[in-house]
Protein backbone atom coordinates (compact mmCIF):
# COMPACT_ATOMS: atom_id res chain seq x y z
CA UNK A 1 -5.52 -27.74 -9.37
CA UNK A 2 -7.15 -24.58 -8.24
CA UNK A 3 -7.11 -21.10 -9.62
CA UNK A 4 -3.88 -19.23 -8.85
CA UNK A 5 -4.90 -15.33 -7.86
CA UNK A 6 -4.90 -12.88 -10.93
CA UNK A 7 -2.19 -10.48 -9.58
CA UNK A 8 -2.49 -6.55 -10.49
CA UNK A 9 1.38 -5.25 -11.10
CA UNK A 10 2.30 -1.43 -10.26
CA UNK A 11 5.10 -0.40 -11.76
CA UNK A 12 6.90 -0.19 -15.35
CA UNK A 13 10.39 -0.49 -13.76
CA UNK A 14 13.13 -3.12 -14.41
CA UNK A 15 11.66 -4.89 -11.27
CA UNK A 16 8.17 -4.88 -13.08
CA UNK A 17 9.62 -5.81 -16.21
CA UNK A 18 11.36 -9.27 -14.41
CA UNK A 19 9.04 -9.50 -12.18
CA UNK A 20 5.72 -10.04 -14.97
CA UNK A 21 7.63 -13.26 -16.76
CA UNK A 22 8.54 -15.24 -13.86
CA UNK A 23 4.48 -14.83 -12.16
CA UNK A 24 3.16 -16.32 -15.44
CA UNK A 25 5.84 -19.17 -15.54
CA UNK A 26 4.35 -20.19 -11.67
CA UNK A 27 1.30 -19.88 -13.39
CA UNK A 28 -0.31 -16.50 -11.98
CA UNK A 29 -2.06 -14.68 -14.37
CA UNK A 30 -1.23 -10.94 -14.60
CA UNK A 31 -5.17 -8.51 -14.84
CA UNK A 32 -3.93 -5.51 -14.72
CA UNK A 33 -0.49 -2.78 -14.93
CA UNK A 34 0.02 0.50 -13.86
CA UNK A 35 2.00 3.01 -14.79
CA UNK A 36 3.00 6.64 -13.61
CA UNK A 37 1.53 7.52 -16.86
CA UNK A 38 -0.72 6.38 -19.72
CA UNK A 39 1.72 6.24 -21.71
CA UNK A 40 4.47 4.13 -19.71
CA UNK A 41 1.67 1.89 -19.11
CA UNK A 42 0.69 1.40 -22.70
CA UNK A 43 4.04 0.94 -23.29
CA UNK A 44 5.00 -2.28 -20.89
CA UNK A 45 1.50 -4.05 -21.57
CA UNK A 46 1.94 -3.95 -25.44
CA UNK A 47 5.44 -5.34 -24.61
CA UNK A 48 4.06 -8.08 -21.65
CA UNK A 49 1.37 -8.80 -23.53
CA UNK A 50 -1.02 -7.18 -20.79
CA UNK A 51 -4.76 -6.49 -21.94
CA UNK A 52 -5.33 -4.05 -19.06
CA UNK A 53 -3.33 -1.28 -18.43
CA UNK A 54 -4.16 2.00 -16.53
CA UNK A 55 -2.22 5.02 -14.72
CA UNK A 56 -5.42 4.95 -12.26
CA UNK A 57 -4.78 3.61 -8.89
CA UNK A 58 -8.13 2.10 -8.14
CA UNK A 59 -8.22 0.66 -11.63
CA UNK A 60 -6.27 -1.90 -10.68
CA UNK A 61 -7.12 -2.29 -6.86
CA UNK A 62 -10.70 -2.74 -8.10
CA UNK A 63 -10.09 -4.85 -10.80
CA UNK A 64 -12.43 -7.75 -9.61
CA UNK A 65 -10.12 -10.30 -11.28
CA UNK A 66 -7.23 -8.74 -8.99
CA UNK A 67 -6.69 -10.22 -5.67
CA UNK A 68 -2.78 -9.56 -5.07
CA UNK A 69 -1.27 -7.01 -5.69
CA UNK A 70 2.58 -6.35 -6.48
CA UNK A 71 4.32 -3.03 -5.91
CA UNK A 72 7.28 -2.23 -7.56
CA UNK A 73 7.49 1.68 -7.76
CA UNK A 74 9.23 4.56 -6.02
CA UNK A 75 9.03 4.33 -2.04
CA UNK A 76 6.81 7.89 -1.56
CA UNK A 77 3.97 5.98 -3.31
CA UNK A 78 4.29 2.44 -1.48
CA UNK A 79 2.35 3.42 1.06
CA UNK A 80 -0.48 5.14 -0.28
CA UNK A 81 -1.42 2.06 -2.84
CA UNK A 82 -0.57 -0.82 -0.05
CA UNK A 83 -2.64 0.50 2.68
CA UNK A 84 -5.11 1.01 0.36
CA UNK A 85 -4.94 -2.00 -1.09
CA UNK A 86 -5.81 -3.83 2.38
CA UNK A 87 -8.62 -1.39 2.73
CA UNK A 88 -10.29 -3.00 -0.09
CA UNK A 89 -9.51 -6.73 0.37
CA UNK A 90 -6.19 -7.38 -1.77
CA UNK A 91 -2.90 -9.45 -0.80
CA UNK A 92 -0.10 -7.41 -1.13
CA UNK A 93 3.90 -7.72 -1.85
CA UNK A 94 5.92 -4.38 -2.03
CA UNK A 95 8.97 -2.90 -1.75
CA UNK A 96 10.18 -1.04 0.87
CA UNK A 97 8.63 2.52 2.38
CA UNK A 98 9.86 6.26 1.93
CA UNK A 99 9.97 6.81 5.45
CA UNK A 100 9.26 5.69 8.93
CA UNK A 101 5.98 7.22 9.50
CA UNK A 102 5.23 5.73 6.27
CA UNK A 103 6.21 2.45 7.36
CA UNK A 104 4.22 2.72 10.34
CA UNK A 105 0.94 3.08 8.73
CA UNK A 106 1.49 -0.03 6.52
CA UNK A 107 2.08 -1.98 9.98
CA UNK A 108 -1.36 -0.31 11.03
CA UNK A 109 -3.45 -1.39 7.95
CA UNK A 110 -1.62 -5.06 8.22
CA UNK A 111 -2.48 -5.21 11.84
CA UNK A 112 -6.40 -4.57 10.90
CA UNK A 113 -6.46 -7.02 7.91
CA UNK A 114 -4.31 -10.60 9.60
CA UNK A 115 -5.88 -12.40 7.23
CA UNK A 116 -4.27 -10.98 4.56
CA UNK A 117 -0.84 -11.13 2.99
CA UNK A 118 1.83 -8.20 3.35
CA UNK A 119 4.40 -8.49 2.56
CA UNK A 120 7.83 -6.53 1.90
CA UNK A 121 9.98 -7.93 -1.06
CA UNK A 122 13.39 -8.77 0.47
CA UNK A 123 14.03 -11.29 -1.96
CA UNK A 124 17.65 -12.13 -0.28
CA UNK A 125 15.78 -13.68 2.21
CA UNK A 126 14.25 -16.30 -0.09
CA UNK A 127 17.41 -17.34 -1.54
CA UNK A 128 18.45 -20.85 -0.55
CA UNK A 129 22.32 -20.12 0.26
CA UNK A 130 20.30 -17.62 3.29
CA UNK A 131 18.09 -19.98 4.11
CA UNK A 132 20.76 -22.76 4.90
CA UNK A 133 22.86 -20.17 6.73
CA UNK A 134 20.02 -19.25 8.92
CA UNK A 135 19.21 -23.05 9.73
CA UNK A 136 23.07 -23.81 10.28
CA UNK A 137 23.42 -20.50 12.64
CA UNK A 138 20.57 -22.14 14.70
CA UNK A 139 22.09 -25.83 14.54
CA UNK A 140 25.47 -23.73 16.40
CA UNK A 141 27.45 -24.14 13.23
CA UNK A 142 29.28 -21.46 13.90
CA UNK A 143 28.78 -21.79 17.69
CA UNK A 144 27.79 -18.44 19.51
CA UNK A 145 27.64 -15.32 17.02
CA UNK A 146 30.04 -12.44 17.27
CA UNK A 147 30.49 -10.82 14.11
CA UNK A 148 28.47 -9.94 11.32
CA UNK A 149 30.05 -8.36 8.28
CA UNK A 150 28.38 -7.40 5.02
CA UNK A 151 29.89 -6.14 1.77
CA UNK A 152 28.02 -4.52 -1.31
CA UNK A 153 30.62 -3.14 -4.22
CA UNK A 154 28.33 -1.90 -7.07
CA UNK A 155 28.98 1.05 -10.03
CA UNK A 156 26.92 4.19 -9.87
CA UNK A 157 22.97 3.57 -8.99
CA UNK A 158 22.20 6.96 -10.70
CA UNK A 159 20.75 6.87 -13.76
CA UNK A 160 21.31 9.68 -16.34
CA UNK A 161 18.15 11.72 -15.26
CA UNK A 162 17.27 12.65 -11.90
CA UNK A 163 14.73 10.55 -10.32
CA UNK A 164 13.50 9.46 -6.87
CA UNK A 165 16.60 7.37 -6.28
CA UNK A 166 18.63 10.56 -6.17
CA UNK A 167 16.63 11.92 -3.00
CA UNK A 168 17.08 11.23 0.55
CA UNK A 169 13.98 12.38 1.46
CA UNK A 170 12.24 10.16 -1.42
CA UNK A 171 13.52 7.35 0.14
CA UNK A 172 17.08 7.33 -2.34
CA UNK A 173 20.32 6.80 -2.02
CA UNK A 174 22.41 3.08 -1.75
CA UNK A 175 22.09 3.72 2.13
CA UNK A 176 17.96 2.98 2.29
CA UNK A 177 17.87 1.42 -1.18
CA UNK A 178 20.36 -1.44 -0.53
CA UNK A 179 21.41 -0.88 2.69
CA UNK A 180 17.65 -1.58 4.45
CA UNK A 181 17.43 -5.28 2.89
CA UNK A 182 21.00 -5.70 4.20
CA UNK A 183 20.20 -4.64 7.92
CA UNK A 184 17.20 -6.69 7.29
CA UNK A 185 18.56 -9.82 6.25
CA UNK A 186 21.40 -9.97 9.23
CA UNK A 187 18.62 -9.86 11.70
CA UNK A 188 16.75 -12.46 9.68
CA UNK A 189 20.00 -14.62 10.22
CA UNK A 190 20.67 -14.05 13.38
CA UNK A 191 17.57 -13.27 15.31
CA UNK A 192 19.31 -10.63 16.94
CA UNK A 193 18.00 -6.39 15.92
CA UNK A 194 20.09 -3.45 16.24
CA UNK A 195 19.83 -1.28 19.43
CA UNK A 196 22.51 1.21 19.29
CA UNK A 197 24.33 0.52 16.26
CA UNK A 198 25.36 -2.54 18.20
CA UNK A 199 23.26 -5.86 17.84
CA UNK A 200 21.64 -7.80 20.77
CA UNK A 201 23.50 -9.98 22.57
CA UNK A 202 26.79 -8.19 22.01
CA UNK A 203 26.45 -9.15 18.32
CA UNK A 204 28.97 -6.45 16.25
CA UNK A 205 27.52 -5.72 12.49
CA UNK A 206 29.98 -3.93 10.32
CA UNK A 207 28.13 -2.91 6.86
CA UNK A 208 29.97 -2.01 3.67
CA UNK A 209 28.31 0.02 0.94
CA UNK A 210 30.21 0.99 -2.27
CA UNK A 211 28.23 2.21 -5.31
CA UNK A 212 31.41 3.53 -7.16
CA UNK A 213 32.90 0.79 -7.87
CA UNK A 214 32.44 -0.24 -11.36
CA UNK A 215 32.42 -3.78 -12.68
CA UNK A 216 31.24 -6.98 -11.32
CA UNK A 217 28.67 -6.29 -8.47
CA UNK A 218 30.09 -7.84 -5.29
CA UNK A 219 27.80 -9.14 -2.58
CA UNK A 220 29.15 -10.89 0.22
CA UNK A 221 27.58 -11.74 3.94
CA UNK A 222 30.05 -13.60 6.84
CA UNK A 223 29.20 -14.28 10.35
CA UNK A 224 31.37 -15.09 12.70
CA UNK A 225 30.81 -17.29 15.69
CA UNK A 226 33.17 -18.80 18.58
CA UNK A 227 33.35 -22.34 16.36
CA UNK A 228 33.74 -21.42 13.27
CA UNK A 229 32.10 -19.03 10.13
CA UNK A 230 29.40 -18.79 7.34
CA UNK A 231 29.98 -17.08 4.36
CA UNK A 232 27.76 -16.38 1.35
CA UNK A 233 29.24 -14.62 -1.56
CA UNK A 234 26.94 -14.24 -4.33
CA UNK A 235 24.45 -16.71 -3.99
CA UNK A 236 26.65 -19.64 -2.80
CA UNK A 237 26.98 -20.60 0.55
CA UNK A 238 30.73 -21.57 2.40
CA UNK A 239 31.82 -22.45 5.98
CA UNK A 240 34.63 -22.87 7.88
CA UNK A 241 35.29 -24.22 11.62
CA UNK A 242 37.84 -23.17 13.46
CA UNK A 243 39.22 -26.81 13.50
CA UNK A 244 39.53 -27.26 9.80
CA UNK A 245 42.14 -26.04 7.48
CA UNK A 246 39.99 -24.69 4.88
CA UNK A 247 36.34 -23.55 4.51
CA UNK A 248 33.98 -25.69 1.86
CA UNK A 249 31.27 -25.31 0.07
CA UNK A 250 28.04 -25.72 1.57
CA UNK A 251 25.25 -25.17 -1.05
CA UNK A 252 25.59 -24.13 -4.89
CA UNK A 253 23.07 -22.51 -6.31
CA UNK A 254 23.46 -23.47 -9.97
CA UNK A 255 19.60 -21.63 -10.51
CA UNK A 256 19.51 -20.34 -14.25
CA UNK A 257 17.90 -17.35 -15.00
CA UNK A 258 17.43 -15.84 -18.24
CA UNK A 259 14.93 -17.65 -19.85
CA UNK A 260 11.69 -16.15 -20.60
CA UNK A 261 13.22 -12.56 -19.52
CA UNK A 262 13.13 -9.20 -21.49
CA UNK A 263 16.82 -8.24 -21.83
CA UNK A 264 16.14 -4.93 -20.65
CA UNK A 265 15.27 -5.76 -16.89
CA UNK A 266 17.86 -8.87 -16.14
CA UNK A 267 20.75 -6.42 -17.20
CA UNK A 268 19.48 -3.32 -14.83
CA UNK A 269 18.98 -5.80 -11.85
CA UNK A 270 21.91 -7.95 -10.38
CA UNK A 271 22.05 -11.87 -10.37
CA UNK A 272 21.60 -12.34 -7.43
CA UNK A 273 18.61 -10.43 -6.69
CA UNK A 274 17.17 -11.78 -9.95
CA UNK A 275 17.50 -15.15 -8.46
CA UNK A 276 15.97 -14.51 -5.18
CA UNK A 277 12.86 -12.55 -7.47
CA UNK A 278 12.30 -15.97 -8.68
CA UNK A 279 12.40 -17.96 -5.00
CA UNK A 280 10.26 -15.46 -4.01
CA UNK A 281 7.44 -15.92 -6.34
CA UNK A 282 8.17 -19.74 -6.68
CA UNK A 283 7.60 -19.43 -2.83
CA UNK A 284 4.65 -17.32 -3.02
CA UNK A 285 2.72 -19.87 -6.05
CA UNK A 286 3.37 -22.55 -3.26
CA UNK A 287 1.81 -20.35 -0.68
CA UNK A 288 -1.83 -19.73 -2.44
CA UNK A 289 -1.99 -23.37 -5.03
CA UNK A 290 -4.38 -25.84 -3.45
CA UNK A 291 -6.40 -23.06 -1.52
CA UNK A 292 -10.27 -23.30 -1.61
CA UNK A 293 -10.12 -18.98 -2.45
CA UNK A 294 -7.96 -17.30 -4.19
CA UNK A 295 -7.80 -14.67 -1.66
CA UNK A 296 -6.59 -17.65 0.91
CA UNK A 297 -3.09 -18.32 1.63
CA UNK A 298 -0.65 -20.78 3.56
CA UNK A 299 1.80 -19.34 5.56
CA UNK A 300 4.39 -22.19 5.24
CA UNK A 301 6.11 -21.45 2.41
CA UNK A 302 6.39 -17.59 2.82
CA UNK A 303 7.55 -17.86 6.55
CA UNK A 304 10.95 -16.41 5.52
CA UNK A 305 9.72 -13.34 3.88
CA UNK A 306 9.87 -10.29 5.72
CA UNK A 307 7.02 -8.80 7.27
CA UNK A 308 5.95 -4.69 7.31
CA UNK A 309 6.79 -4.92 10.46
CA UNK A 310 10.58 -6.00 9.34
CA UNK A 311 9.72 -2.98 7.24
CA UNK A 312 9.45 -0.37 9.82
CA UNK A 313 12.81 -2.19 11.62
CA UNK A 314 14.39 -1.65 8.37
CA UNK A 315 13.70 1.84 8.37
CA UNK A 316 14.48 2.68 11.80
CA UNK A 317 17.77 1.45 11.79
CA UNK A 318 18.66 3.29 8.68
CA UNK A 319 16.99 6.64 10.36
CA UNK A 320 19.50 6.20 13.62
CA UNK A 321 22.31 5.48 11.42
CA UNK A 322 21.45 9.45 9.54
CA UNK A 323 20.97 10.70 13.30
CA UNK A 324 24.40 9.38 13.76
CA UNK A 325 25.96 10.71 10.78
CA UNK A 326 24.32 14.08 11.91
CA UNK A 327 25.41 13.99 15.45
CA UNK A 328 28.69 12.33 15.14
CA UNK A 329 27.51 10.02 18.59
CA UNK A 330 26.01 6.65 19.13
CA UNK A 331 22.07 6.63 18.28
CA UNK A 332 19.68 4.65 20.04
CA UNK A 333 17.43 2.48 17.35
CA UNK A 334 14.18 3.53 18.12
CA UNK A 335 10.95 1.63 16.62
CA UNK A 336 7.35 3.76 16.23
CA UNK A 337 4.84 2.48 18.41
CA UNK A 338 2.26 5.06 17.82
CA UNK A 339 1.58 7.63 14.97
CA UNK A 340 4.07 10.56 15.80
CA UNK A 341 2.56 14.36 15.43
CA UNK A 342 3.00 15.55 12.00
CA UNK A 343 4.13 18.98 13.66
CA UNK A 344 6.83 17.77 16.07
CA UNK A 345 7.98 16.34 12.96
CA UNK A 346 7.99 19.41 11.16
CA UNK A 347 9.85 20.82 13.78
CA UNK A 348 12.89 18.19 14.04
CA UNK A 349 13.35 18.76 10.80
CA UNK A 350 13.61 22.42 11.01
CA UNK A 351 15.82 21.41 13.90
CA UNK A 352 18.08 19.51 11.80
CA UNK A 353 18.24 22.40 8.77
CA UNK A 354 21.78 23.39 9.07
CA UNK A 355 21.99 26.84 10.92
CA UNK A 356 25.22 28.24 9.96
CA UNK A 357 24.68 29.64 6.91
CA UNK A 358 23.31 33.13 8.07
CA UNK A 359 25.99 32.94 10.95
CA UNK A 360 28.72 32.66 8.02
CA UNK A 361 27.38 35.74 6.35
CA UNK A 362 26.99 37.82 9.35
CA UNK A 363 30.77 36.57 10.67
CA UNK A 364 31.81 40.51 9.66
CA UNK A 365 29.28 41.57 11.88
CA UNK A 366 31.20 40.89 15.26
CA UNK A 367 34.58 42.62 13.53
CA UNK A 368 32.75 45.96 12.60
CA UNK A 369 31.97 44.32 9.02
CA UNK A 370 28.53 45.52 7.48
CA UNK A 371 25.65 43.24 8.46
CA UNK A 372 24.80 41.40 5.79
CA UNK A 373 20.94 41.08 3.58
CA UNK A 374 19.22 37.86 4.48
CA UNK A 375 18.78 35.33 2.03
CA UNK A 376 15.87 35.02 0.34
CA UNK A 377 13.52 31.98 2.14
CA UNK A 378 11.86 29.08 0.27
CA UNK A 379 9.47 27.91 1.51
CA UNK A 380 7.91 24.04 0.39
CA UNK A 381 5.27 22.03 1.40
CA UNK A 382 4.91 18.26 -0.07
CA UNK A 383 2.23 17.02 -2.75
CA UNK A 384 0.74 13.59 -2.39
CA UNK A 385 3.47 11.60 -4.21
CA UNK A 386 5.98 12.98 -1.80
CA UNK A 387 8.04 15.63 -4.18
CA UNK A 388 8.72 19.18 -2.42
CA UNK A 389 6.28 21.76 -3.96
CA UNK A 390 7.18 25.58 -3.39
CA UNK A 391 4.27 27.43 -1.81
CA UNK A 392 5.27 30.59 -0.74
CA UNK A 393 8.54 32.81 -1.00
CA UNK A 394 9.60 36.07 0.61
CA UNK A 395 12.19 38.30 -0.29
CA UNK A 396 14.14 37.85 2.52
CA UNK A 397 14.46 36.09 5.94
CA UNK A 398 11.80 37.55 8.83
CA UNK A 399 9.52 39.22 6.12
CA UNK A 400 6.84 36.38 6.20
CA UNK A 401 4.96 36.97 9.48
CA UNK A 402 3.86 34.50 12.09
CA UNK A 403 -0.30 35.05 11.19
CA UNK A 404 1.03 33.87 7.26
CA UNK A 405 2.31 30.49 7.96
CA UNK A 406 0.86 27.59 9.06
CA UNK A 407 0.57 27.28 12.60
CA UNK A 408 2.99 24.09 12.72
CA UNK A 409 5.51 24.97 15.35
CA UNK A 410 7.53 28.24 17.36
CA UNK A 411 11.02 27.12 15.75
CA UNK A 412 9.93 27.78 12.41
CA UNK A 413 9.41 31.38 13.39
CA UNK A 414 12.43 31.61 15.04
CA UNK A 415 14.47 30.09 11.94
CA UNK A 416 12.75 33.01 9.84
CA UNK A 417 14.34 35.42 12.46
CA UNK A 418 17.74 33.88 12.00
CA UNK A 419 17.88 34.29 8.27
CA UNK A 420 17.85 30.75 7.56
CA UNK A 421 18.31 30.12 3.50
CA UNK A 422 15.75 27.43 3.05
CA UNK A 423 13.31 25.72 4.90
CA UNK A 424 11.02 22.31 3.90
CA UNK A 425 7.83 22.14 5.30
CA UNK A 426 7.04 18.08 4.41
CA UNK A 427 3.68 16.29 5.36
């Protein structure tokens, strides 16, 4: 049998922690681990058992025993270590990206290296209850689709200190943490993507999110056809026609997990998605055993994973579903298809920044009240790992002139004039 790729892990995470067991029991042999810091690095690989451990970047992508790389760390930094990692020759599986633009550039750097893997880690879509739905959907088990409905009931996924999770614009939140492998997965089932917050083909999608519900975590995914309907709750799969009296089971998955796993990371990470973390790499030692390199791959057996361009669909949904929370309307889904100017950007956001705050404090003004002081302005650009850095601050609104900022857009002037309380300048 031929050599299995040594695999590089980023990230110190309960993901990481799960994720390092169940390689070596496919028989991958994990080079390398990085950490954030020296220290949190140190302190998995003395645990795993890892000889090589860094909080260097191209430590690990250089590592000349490395050829696939798995990223499990906050979304801000997915992108920068992926794309990179294509740029110098290395397979790669990840989780999801911060952002669209983000998203868009891992596309781009997949799109100039076919040959190699990349990959985004829905692991739902490895798990055999979804892969019999999807075949059954196609064989017209449930006849022509109509309704989707998903259901996620989860406690708190805040942890005690604040952290990436906690930030929208980090790529937080249950919304574009959960919510993205959800949207994901539907389309995976039915072939059908979101346009307007409506599916193709007059599909209807109705997505539940609940992270305050404690107790047992709840996962359940139904569609609805004109013959009859597929549910999978948990990771077993049921149907029902519309003949029948009841539904039955379909598929069991009676997988155990457990063995072989740290007790920290099984207990921070649900069953379900624990089960589909070992399809997936089951599915991905299938993929590259039997290759003549260990750079090579088969297809075949990873033909259900989702691509980076799933990735940026994932995304794109989840930004029209915030434009539609904003705007209170229906939001078209709308895909990149070209790298979007980092200053219009700069300027929808701006556009976005809620306005009414000076207008609130200046309400006396139009009664014969006092006009008010302006609020002091903030002003933040963002550092490479994506967190909002303060880089200059005036007094109060208007006092920063246009010659002193950065020559990004006219709005941002104008918002100075209005006395807005805070604006974010974000690369």
């Amino acid at each position: 049998m031929k050599m299995l790729p040594g695999v590089g892990v980023f990230g110190t995470g309960s993901s990481a922690r799960v994720l390092v067991p169940l390689l070596r029991a496919e028989g991958f042999t994990v080079e390398a681990l990085w950490g954030k810091t020296e220290e949190e690095a140190k302190q998995l690989a003395e645990e795993m058992n890892i000889t090589f451990y860094t909080s260097r970047t191209d430590d690990v992508l250089l590592h000349q025993d490395v050829d696939l790389v798995c990223i499990n760390i906050p979304p801000p930094l997915t992108r920068q270590i992926s794309v990179k990692a294509l740029g110098i020759g290395k397979n790669v599986v990840c989780e999801k990206a911060a952002t669209s633009v983000d998203a868009f550039r891992m596309v781009t750097a997949s799109r100039y290296y076919p040959q190699l893997m990349s990959l985004v880690g829905n692991v739902l879509r490895f798990l055999p209850a979804f892969v019999r739905m999807k075949q059954l959907i196609a064989e017209h088990y449930v006849g022509a689709v109509m309704i989707c409905d998903a259901r996620v009931y989860s406690g708190s996924l805040l942890s005690p200190n604040y952290g990436w999770i906690c930030d929208e614009l980090m790529g937080g939140g249950g919304l574009h943490t959960m919510g993205t492998y959800i949207v994901d997965l539907l389309t995976h089932l039915t072939g059908q993507k979101a346009e307007k917050m409506l599916m193709g083909g007059g599909v209807c999608s109705t997505v539940t999110l609940n992270f305050n519900m404690p107790g047992a975590f709840v996962h359940e995914v139904m569609v609805v056809g004109s013959a009859g309907r597929l549910v999978a709750r948990g990771a077993d799969l049921y149907g029902q026609k519309n003949s029948a009296t009841q539904e039955e089971l379909l598929l069991r998955d009676s997988l155990a997990v457990g063995t072989g796993l740290p007790e920290q990371g099984p207990q921070d990470v649900p069953l379900l998605y624990l089960k589909g973390m070992v399809y997936m790499v089951q599915a991905l030692r299938q993929s590259f055993q039997g290759q003549g390199d260990r750079r090579t791959w088969d297809h075949t057996p990873v033909s259900m994973a989702a691509s980076f361009e799933d990735g940026l669909y994932m995304q794109s949904v989840v930004d029209a579903i915030k434009r539609s929370s904003r705007s209170g309307e229906w939001e078209a889904v709308e895909v990149l298809t070209e790298e979007p100017d980092a200053n219009q950007n700069l300027c929808e956001a701006l556009q976005r920044n809620n306005l009414s705050t000076w207008a609130e404090l200046n309400s006396g003004e139009s009664e014969g009240g006092p006009r008010r002081t302006p609020p002091p302005v903030l002003i933040y650009s963002s550092d490479w790992w994506g967190g909002a850095v303060p880089i200059a601050m005036a007094e109060r609104a208007g006092t920063l002139h246009r010659a002193e900022l950065p020559p990004v857009c006219e709005q941002f002037q104008q918002r100075l004039d209005l006395g807005a309380s805070s604006a974010y300048l974000r690369s």
